[in-house]
Protein backbone atom coordinates (compact mmCIF):
# COMPACT_ATOMS: atom_id res chain seq x y z
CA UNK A 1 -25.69 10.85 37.13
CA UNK A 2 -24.37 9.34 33.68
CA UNK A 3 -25.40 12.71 31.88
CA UNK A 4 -23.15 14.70 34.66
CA UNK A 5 -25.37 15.89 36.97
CA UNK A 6 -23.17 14.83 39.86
CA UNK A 7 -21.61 17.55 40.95
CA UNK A 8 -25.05 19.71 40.72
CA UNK A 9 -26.21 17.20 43.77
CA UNK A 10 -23.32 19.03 46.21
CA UNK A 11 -25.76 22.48 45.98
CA UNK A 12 -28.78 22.62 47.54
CA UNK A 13 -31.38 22.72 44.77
CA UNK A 14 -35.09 23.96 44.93
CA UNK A 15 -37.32 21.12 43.63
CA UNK A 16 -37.74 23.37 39.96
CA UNK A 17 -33.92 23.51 39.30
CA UNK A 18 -33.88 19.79 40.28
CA UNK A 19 -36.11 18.15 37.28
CA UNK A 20 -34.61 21.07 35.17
CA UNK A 21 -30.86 19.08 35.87
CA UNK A 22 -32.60 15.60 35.33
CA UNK A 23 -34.34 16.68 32.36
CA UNK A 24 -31.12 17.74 30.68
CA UNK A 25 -29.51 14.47 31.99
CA UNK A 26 -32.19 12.40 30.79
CA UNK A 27 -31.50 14.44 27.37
CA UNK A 28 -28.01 13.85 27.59
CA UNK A 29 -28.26 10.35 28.27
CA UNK A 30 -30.63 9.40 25.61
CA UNK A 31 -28.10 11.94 23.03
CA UNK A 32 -25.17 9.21 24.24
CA UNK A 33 -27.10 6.17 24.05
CA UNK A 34 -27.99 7.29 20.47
CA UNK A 35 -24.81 7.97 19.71
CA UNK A 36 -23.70 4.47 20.88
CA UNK A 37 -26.48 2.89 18.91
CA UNK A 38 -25.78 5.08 15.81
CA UNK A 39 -21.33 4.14 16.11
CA UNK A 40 -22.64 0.15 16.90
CA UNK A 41 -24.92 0.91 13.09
CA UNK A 42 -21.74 2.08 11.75
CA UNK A 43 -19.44 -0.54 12.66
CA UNK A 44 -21.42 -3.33 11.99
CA UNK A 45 -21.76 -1.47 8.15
CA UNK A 46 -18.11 -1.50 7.78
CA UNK A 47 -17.73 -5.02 8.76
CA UNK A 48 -20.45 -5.25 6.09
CA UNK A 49 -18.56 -3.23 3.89
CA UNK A 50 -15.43 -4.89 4.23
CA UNK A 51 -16.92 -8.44 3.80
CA UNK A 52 -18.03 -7.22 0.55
CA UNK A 53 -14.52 -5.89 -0.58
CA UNK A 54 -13.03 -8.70 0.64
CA UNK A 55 -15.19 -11.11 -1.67
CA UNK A 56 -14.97 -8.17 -4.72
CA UNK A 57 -11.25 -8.93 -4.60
CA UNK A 58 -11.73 -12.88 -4.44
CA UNK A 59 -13.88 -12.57 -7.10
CA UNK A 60 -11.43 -10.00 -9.73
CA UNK A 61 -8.23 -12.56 -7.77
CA UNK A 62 -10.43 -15.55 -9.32
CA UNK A 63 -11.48 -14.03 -13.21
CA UNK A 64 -7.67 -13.18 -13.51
CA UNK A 65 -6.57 -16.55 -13.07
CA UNK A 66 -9.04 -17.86 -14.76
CA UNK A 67 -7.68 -16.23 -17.86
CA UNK A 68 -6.29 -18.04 -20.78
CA UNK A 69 -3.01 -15.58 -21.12
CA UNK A 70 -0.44 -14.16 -18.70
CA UNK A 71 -1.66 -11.59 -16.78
CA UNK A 72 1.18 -9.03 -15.34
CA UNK A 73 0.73 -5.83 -13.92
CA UNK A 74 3.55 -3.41 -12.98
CA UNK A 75 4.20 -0.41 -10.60
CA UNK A 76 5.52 2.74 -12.83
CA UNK A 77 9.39 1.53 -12.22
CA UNK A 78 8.06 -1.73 -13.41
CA UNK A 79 8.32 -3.94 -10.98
CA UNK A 80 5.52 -6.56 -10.40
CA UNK A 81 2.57 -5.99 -8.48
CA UNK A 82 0.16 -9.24 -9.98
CA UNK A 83 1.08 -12.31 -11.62
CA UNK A 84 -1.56 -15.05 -12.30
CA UNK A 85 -1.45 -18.67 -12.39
CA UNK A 86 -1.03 -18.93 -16.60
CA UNK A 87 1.65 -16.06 -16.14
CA UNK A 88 3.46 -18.57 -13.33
CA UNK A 89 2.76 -21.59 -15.93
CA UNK A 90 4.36 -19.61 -18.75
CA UNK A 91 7.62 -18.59 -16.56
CA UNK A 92 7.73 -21.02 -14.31
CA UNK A 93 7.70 -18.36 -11.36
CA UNK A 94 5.32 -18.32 -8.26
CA UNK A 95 3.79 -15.04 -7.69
CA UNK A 96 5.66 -14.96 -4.43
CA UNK A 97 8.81 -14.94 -5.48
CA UNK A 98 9.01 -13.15 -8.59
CA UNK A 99 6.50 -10.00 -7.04
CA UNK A 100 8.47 -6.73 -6.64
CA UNK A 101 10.63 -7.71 -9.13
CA UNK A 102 11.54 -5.89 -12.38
CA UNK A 103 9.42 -6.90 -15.37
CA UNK A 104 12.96 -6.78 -16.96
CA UNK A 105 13.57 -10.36 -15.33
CA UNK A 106 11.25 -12.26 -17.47
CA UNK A 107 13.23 -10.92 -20.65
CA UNK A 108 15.15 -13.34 -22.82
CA UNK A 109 17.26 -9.78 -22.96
CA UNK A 110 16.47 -7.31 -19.77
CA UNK A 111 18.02 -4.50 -21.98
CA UNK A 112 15.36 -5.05 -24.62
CA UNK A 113 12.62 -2.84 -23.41
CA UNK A 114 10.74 -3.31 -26.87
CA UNK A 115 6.66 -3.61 -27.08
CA UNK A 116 6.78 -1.98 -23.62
CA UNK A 117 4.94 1.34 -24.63
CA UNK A 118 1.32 1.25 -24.78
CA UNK A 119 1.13 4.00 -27.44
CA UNK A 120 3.76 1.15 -29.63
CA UNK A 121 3.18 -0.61 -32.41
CA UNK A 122 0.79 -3.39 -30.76
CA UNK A 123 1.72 -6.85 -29.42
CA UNK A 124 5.06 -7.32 -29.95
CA UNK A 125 6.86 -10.93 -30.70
CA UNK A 126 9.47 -11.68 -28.24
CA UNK A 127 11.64 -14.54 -26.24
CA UNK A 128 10.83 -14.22 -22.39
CA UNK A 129 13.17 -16.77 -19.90
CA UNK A 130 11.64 -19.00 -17.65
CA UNK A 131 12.80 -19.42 -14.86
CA UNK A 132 14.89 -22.71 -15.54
CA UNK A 133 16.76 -21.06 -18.22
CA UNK A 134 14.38 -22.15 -21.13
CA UNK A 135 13.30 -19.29 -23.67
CA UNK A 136 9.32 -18.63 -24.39
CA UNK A 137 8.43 -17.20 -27.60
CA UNK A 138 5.88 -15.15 -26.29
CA UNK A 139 3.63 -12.14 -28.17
CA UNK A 140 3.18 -9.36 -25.33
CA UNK A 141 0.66 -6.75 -25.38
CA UNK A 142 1.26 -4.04 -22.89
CA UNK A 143 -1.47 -0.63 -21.74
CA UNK A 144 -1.76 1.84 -19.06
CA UNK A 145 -4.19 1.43 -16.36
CA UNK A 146 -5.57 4.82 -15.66
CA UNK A 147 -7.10 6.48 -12.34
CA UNK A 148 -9.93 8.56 -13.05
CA UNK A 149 -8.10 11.55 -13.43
CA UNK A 150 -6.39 9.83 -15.90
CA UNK A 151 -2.95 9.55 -14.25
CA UNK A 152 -1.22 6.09 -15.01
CA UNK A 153 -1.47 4.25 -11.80
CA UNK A 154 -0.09 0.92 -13.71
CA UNK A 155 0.96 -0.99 -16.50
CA UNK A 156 -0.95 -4.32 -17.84
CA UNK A 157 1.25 -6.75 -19.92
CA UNK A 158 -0.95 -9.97 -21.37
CA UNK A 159 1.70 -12.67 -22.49
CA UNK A 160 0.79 -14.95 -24.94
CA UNK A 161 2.79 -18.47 -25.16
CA UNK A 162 3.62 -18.95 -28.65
CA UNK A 163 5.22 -22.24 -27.81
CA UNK A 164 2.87 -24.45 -29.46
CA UNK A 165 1.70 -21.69 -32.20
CA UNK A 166 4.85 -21.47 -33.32
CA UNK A 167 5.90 -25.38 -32.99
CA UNK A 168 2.71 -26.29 -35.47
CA UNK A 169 3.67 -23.42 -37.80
CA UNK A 170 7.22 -24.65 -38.11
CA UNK A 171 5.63 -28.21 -38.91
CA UNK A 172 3.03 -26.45 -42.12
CA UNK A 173 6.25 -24.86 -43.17
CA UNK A 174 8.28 -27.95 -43.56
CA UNK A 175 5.28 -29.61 -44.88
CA UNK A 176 4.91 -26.98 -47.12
CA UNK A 177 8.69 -27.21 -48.46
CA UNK A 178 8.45 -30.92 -49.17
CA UNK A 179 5.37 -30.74 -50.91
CA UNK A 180 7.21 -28.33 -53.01
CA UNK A 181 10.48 -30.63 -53.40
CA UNK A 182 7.41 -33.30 -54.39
């Protein structure tokens, strides 16, 4: 009756045609209890599947914070799509607030779009803002992240603090002059 031999059992049926209807509901049946078994398989694979994705992402969320420079990616306008925890030390943002927002913001000068294209010069030396109002000397290094049809899908930008770099270098140089005035 499951397989949809109902409405055969309004006819009167010779006993031949009879197991010839049960056999093809019996077929039937066992095709949609397969095919119930075989969609349970494949649901319980993408809750397998997506399990795994979700701990892939944990894991690449993890290794990017754990990384000793700011780490910003950008759409293709160049607005923020990732900013890790040395990035928010750096600039004082939260990832929260400053995602979606123009790279531009984190610019001692937004106008200065400088060190921005990956076929430049290199790292580039430049004064970011924090978010207080403080300037970072920073050295930012900037590349396209590429599909596999190598379309640019988005833009990586590794900041640097200079801070302290630049503090000790300032402290050899005067050391340097007054062992020359010596």
């Amino acid at each position: 009756l499951e397989g949809g031999a109902a409405g055969y059992l309004t006819q009167p049926l010779d006993e031949t045609e009879l197991r010839r209807l049960i056999a093809k509901a019996l077929t039937e049946h066992k095709r949609l209890s397969d095919m119930r078994q075989l969609l349970g398989d494949l649901m319980e694979g993408r809750s397998d599947l997506q399990a795994k994705v979700a701990e892939r992402e944990r894991y690449l969320s993890q290794l990017i914070d754990a990384a000793p420079f700011g780490i910003v990616s950008t759409d293709g306008d160049g607005n923020i799509l990732t900013f890790n925890g040395k990035a928010e030390q750096i600039h004082g943002y939260e990832e929260s607030r400053i995602k979606g927002q123009p790279l531009s913001k984190l610019f001692a000068d937004p106008a200065d779009r400088s060190g921005l294209d990956p076929g430049g010069p290199g790292p580039v030396r430049r004064q970011h803002r924090r978010q207080n109002g403080e300037f970072v000397p920073v050295l930012l290094h900037s590349s396209d992240v590429l599909d596999s049809t190598r379309r640019v899908i988005a833009r990586l930008h590794v900041i640097e603090d200079r801070t302290e770099r630049e503090h000790v270098e300032g402290q050899l140089l005067q050391a340097e002059r007054l062992s020359v005035l010596g």
